[in-house]
PDB file of N, CA and C in Angstrom:
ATOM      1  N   UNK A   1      18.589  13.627  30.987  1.00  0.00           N
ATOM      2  CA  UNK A   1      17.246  13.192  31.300  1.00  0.00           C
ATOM      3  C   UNK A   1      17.007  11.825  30.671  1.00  0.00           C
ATOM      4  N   UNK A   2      16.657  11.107  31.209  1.00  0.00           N
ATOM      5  CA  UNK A   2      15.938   9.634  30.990  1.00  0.00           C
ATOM      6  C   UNK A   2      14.653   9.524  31.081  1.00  0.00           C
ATOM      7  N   UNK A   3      13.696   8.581  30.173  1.00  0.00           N
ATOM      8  CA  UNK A   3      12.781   8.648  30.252  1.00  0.00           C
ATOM      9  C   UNK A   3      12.456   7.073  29.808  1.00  0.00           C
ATOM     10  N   UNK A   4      11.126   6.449  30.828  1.00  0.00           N
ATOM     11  CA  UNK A   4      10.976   4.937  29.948  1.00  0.00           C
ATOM     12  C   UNK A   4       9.510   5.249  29.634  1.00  0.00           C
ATOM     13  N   UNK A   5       9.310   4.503  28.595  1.00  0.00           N
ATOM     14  CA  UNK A   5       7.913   4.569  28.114  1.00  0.00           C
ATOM     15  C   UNK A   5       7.482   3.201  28.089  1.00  0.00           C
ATOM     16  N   UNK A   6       6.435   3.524  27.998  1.00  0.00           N
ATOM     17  CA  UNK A   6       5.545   2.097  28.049  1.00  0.00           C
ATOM     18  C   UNK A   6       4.659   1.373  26.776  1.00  0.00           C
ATOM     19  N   UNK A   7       4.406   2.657  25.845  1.00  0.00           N
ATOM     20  CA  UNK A   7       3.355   2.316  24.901  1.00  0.00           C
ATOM     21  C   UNK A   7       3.988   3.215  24.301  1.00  0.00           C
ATOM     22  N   UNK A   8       4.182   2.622  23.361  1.00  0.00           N
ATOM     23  CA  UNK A   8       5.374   3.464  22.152  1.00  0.00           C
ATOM     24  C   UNK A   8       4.349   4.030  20.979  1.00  0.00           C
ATOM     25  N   UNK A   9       2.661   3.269  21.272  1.00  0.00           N
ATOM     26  CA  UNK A   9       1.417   4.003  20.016  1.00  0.00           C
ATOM     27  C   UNK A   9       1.407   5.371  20.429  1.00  0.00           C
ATOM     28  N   UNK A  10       1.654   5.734  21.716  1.00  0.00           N
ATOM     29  CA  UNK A  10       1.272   7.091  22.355  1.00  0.00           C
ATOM     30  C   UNK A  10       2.200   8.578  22.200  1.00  0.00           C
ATOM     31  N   UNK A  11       3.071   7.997  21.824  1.00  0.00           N
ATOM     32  CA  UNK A  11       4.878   9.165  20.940  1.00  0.00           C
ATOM     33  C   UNK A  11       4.244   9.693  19.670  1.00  0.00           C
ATOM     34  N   UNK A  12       4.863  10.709  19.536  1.00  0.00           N
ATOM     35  CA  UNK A  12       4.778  11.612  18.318  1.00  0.00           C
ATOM     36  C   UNK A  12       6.036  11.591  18.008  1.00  0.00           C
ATOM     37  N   UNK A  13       5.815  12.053  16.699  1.00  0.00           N
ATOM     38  CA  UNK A  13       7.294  12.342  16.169  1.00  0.00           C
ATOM     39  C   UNK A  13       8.218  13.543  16.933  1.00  0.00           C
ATOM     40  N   UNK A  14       7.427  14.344  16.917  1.00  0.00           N
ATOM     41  CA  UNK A  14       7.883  15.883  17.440  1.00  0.00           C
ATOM     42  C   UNK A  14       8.560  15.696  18.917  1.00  0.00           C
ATOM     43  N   UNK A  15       7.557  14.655  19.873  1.00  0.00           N
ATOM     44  CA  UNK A  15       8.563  14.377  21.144  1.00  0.00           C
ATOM     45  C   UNK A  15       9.433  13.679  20.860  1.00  0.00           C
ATOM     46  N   UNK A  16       9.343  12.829  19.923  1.00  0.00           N
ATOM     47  CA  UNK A  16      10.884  11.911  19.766  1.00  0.00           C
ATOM     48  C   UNK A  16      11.993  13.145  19.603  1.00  0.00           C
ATOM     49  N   UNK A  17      12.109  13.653  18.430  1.00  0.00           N
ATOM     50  CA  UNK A  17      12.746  14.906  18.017  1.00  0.00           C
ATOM     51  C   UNK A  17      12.885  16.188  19.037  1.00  0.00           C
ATOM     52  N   UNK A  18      12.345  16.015  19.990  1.00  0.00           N
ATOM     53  CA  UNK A  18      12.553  17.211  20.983  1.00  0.00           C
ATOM     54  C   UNK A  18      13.282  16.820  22.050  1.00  0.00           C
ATOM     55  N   UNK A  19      13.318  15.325  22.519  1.00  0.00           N
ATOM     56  CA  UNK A  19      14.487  14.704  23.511  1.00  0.00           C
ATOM     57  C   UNK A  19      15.256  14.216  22.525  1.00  0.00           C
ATOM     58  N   UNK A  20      16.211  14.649  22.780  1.00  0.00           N
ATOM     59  CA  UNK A  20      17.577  14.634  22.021  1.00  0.00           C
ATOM     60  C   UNK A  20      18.104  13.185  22.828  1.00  0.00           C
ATOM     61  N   UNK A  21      18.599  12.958  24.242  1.00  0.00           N
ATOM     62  CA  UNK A  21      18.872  11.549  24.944  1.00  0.00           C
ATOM     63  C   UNK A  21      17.956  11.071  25.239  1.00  0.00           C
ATOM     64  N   UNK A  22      16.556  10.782  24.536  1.00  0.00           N
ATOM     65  CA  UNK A  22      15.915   9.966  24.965  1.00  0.00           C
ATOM     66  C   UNK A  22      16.280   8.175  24.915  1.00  0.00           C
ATOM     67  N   UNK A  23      16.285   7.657  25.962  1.00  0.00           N
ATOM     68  CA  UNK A  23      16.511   6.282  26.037  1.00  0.00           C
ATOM     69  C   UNK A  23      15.055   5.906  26.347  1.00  0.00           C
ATOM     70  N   UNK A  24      15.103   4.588  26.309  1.00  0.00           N
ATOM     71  CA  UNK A  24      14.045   3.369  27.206  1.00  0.00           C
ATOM     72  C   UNK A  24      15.204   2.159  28.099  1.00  0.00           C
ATOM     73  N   UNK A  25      14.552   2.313  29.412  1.00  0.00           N
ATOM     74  CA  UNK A  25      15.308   1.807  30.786  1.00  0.00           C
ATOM     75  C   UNK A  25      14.014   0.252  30.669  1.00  0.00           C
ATOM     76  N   UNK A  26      14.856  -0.839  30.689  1.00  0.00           N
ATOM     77  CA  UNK A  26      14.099  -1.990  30.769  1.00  0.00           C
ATOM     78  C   UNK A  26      14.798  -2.452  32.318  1.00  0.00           C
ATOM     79  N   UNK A  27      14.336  -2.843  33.250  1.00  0.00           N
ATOM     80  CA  UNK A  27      14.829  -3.473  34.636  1.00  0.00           C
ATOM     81  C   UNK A  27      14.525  -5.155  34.363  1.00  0.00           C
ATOM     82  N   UNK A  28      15.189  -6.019  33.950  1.00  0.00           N
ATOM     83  CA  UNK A  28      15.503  -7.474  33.715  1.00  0.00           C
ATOM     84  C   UNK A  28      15.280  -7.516  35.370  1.00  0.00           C
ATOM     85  N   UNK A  29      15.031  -9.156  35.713  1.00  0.00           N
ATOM     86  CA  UNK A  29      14.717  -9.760  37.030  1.00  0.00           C
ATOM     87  C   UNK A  29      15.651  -9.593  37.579  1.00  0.00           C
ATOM     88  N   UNK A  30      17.192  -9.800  37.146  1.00  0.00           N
ATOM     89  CA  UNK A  30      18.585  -9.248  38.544  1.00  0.00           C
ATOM     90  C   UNK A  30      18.231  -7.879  38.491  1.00  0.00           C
ATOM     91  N   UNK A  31      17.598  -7.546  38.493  1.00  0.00           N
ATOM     92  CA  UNK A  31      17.535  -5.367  38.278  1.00  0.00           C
ATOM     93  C   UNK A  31      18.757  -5.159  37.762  1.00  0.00           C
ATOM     94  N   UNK A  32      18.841  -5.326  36.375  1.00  0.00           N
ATOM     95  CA  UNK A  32      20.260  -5.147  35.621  1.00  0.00           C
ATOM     96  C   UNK A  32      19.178  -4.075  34.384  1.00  0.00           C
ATOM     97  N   UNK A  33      20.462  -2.883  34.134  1.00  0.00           N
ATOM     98  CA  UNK A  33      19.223  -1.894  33.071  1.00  0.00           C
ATOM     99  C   UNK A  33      20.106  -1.834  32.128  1.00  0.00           C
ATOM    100  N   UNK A  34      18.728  -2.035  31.223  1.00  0.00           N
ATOM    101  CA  UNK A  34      19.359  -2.566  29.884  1.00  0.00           C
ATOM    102  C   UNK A  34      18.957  -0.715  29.094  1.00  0.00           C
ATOM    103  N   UNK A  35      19.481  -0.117  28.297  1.00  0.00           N
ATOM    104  CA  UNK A  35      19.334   0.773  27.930  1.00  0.00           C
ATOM    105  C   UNK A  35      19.247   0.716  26.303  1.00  0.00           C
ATOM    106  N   UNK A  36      17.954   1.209  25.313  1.00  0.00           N
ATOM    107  CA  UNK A  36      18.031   1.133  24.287  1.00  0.00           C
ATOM    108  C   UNK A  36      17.516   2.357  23.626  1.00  0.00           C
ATOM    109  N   UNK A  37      18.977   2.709  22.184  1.00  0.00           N
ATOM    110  CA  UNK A  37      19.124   4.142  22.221  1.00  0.00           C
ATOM    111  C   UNK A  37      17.704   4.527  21.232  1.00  0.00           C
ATOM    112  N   UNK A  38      17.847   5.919  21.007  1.00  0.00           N
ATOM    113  CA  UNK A  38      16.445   6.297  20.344  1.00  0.00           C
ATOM    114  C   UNK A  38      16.419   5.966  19.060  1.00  0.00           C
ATOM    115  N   UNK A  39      17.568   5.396  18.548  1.00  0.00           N
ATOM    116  CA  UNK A  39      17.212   5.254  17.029  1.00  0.00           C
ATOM    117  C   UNK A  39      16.153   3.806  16.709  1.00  0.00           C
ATOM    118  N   UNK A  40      16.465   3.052  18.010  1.00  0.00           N
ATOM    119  CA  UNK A  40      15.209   1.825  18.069  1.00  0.00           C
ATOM    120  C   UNK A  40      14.273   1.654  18.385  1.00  0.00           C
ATOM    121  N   UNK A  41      13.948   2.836  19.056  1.00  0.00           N
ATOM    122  CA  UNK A  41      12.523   3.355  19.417  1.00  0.00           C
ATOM    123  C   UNK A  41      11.755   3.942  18.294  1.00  0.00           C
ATOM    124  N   UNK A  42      12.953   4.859  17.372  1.00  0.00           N
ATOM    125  CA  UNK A  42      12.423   5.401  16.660  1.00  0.00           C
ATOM    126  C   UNK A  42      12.055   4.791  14.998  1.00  0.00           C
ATOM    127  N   UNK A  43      13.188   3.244  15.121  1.00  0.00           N
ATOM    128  CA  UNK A  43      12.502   2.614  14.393  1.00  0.00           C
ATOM    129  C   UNK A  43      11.098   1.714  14.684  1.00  0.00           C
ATOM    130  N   UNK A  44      11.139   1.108  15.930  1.00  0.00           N
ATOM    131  CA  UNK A  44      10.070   0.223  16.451  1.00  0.00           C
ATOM    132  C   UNK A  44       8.771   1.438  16.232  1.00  0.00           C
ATOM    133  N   UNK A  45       8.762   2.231  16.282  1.00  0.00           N
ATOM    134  CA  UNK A  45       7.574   3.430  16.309  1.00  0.00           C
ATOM    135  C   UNK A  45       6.970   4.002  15.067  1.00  0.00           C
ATOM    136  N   UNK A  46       8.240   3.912  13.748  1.00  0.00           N
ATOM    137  CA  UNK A  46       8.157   4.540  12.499  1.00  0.00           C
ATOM    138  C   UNK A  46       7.349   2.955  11.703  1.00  0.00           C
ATOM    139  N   UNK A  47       7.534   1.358  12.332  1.00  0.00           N
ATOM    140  CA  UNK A  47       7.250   0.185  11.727  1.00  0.00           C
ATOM    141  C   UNK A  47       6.238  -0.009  11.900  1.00  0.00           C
ATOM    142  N   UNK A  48       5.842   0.184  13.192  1.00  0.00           N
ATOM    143  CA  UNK A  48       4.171   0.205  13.811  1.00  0.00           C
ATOM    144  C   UNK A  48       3.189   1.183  12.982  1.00  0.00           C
ATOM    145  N   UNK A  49       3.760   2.735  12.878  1.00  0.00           N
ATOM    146  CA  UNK A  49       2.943   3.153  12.194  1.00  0.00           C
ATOM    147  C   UNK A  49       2.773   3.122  10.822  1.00  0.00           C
ATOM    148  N   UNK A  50       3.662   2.446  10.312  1.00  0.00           N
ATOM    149  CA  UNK A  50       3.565   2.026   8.643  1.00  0.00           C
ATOM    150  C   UNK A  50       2.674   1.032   9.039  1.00  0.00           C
ATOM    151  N   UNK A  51       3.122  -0.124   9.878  1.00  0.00           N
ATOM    152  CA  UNK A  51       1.677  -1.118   9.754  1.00  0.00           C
ATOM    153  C   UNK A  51       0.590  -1.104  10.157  1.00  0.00           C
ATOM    154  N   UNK A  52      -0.318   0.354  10.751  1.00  0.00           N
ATOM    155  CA  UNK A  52      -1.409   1.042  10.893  1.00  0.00           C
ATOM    156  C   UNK A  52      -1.738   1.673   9.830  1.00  0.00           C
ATOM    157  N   UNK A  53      -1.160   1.765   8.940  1.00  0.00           N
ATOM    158  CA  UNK A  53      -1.498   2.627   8.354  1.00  0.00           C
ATOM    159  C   UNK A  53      -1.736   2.264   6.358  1.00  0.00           C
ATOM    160  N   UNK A  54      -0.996   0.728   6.546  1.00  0.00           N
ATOM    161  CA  UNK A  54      -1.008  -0.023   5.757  1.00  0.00           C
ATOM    162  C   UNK A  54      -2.438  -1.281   6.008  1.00  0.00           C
ATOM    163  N   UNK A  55      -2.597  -1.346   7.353  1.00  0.00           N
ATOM    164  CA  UNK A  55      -3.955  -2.257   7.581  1.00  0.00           C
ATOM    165  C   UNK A  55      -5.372  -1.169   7.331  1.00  0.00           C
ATOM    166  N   UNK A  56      -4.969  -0.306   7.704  1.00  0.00           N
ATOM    167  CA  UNK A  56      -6.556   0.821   7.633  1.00  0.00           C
ATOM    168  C   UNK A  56      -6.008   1.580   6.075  1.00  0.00           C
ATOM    169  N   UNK A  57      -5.560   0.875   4.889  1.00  0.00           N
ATOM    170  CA  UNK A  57      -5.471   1.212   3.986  1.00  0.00           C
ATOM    171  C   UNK A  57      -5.775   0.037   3.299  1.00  0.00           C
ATOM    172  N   UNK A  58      -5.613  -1.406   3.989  1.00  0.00           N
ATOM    173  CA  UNK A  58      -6.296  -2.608   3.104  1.00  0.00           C
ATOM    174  C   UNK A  58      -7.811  -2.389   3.674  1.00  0.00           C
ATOM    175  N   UNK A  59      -8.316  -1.963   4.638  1.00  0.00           N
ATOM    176  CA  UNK A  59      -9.491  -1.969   4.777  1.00  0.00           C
ATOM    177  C   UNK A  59     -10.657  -1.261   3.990  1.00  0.00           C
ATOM    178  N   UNK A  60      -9.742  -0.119   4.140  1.00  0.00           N
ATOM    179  CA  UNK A  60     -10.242   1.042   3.182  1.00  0.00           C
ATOM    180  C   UNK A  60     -10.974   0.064   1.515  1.00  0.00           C
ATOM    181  N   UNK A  61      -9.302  -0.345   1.143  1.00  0.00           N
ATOM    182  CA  UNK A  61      -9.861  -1.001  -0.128  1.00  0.00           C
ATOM    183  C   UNK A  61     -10.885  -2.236  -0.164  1.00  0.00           C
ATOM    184  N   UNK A  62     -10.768  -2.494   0.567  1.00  0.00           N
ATOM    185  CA  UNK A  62     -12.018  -3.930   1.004  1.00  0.00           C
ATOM    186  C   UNK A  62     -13.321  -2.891   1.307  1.00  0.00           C
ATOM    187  N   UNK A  63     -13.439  -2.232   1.498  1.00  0.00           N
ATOM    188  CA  UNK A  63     -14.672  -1.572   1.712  1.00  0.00           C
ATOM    189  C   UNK A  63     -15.100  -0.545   0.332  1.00  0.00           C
ATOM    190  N   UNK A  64     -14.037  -0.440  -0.438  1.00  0.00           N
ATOM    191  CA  UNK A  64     -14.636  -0.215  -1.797  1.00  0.00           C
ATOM    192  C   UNK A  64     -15.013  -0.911  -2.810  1.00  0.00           C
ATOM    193  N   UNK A  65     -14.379  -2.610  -2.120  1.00  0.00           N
ATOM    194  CA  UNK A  65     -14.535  -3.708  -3.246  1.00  0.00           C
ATOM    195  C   UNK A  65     -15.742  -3.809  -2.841  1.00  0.00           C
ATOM    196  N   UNK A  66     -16.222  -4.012  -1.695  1.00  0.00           N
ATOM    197  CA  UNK A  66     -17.824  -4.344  -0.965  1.00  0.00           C
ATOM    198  C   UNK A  66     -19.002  -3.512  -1.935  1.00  0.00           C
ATOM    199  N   UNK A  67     -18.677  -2.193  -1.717  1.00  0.00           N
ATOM    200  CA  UNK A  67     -19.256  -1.496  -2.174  1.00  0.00           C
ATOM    201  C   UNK A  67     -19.844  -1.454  -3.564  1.00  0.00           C
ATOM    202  N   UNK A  68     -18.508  -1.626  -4.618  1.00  0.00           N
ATOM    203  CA  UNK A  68     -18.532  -2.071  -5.562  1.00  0.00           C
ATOM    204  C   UNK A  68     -19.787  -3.381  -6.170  1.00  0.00           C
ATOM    205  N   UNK A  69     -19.140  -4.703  -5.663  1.00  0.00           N
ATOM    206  CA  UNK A  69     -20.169  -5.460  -5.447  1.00  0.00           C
ATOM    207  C   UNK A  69     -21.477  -5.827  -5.061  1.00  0.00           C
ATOM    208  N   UNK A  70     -22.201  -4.588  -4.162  1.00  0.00           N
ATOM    209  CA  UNK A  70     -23.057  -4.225  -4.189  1.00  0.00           C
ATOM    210  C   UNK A  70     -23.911  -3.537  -4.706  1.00  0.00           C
ATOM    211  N   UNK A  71     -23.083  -2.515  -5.503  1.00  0.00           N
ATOM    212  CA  UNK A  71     -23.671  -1.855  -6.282  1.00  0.00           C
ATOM    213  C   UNK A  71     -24.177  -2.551  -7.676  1.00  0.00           C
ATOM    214  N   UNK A  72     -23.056  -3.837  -7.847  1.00  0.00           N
ATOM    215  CA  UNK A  72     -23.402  -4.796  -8.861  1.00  0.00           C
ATOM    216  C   UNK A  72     -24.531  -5.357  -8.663  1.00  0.00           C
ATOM    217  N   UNK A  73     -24.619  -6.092  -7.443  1.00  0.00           N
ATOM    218  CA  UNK A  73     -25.884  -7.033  -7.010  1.00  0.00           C
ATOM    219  C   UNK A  73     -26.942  -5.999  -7.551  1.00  0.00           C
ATOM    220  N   UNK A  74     -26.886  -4.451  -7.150  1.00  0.00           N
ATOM    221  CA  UNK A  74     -28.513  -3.915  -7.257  1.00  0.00           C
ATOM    222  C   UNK A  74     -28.600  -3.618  -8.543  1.00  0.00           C
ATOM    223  N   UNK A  75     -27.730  -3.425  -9.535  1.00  0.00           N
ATOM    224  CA  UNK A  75     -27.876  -3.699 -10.778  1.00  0.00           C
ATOM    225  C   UNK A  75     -28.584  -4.692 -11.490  1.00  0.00           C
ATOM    226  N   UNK A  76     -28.062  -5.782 -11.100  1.00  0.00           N
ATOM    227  CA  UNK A  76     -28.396  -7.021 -11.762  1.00  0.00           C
ATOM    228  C   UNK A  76     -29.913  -7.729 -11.000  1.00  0.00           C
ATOM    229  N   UNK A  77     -30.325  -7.466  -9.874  1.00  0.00           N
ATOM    230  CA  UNK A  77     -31.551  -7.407  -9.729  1.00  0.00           C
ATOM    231  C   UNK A  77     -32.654  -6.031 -10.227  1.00  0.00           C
ATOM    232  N   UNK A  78     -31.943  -5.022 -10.255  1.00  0.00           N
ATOM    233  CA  UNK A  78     -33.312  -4.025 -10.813  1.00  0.00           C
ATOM    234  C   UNK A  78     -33.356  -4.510 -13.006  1.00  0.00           C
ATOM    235  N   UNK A  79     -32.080  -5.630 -12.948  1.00  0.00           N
ATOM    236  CA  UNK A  79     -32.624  -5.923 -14.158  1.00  0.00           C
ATOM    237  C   UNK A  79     -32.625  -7.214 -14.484  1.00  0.00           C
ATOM    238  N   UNK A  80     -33.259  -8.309 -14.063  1.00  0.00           N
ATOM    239  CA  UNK A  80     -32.658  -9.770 -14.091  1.00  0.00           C
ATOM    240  C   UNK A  80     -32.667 -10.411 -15.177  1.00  0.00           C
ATOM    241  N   UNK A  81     -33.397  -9.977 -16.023  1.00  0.00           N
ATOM    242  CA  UNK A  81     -34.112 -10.592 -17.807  1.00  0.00           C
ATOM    243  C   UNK A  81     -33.181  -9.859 -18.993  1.00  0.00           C
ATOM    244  N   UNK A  82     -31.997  -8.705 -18.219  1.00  0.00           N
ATOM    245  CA  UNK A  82     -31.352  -8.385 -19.403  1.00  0.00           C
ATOM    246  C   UNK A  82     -30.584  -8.962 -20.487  1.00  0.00           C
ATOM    247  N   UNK A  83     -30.039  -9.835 -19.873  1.00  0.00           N
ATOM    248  CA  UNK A  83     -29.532 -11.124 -21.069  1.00  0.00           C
ATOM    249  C   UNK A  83     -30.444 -11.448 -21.833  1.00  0.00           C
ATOM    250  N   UNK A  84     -32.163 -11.778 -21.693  1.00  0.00           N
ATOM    251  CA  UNK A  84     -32.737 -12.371 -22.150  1.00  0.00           C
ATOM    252  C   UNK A  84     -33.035 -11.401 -23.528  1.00  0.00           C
ATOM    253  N   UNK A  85     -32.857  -9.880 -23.594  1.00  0.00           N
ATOM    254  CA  UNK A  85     -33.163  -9.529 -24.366  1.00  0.00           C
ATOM    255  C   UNK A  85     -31.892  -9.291 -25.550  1.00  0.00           C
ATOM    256  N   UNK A  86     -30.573  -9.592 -25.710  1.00  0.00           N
ATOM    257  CA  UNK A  86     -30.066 -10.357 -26.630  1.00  0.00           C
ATOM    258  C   UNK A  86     -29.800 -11.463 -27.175  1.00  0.00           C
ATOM    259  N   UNK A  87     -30.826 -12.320 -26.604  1.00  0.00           N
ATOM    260  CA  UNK A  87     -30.273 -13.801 -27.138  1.00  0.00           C
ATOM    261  C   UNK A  87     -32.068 -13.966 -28.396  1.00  0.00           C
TER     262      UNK A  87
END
């Protein structure tokens, strides 16, 4: 069995692992087929989702630094004169 895919975000692990010959069939302009085996699918697929998963993990932290900083700002306005009372 052969199979080409198109959007490699849309694979699970479990179908990779359940077609044993899974290829991807590319048709070049002479219609010449280029065949590429699953271990490059299964790296191109394992890289993508490290770098999903590494961007919605810098976000994550940018949205706690935000947070953070905000929580500073309302600090330092519900007290703006606090310096003034050690000097």
């Amino acid at each position: 069995m052969i199979y080409a895919i198109d959007d490699l975000t849309s694979l699970r692990a479990t179908e990779l692992r359940s077609t044993i010959f899974f290829t991807k069939i590319t048709l070049t302009k002479t219609l010449k087929v280029r065949i590429r085996p699953l271990y490059l699918l299964v790296v191109e697929t394992t890289a993508m989702k490290l770098f999903q998963l590494l961007l919605l993990s810098t976000i994550q932290q940018l949205g706690k630094i935000g947070e953070s900083l905000s929580d500073l700002a309302d600090q330092q306005k519900a007290q703006p004169f606090a310096s003034d009372n050690f000097g």
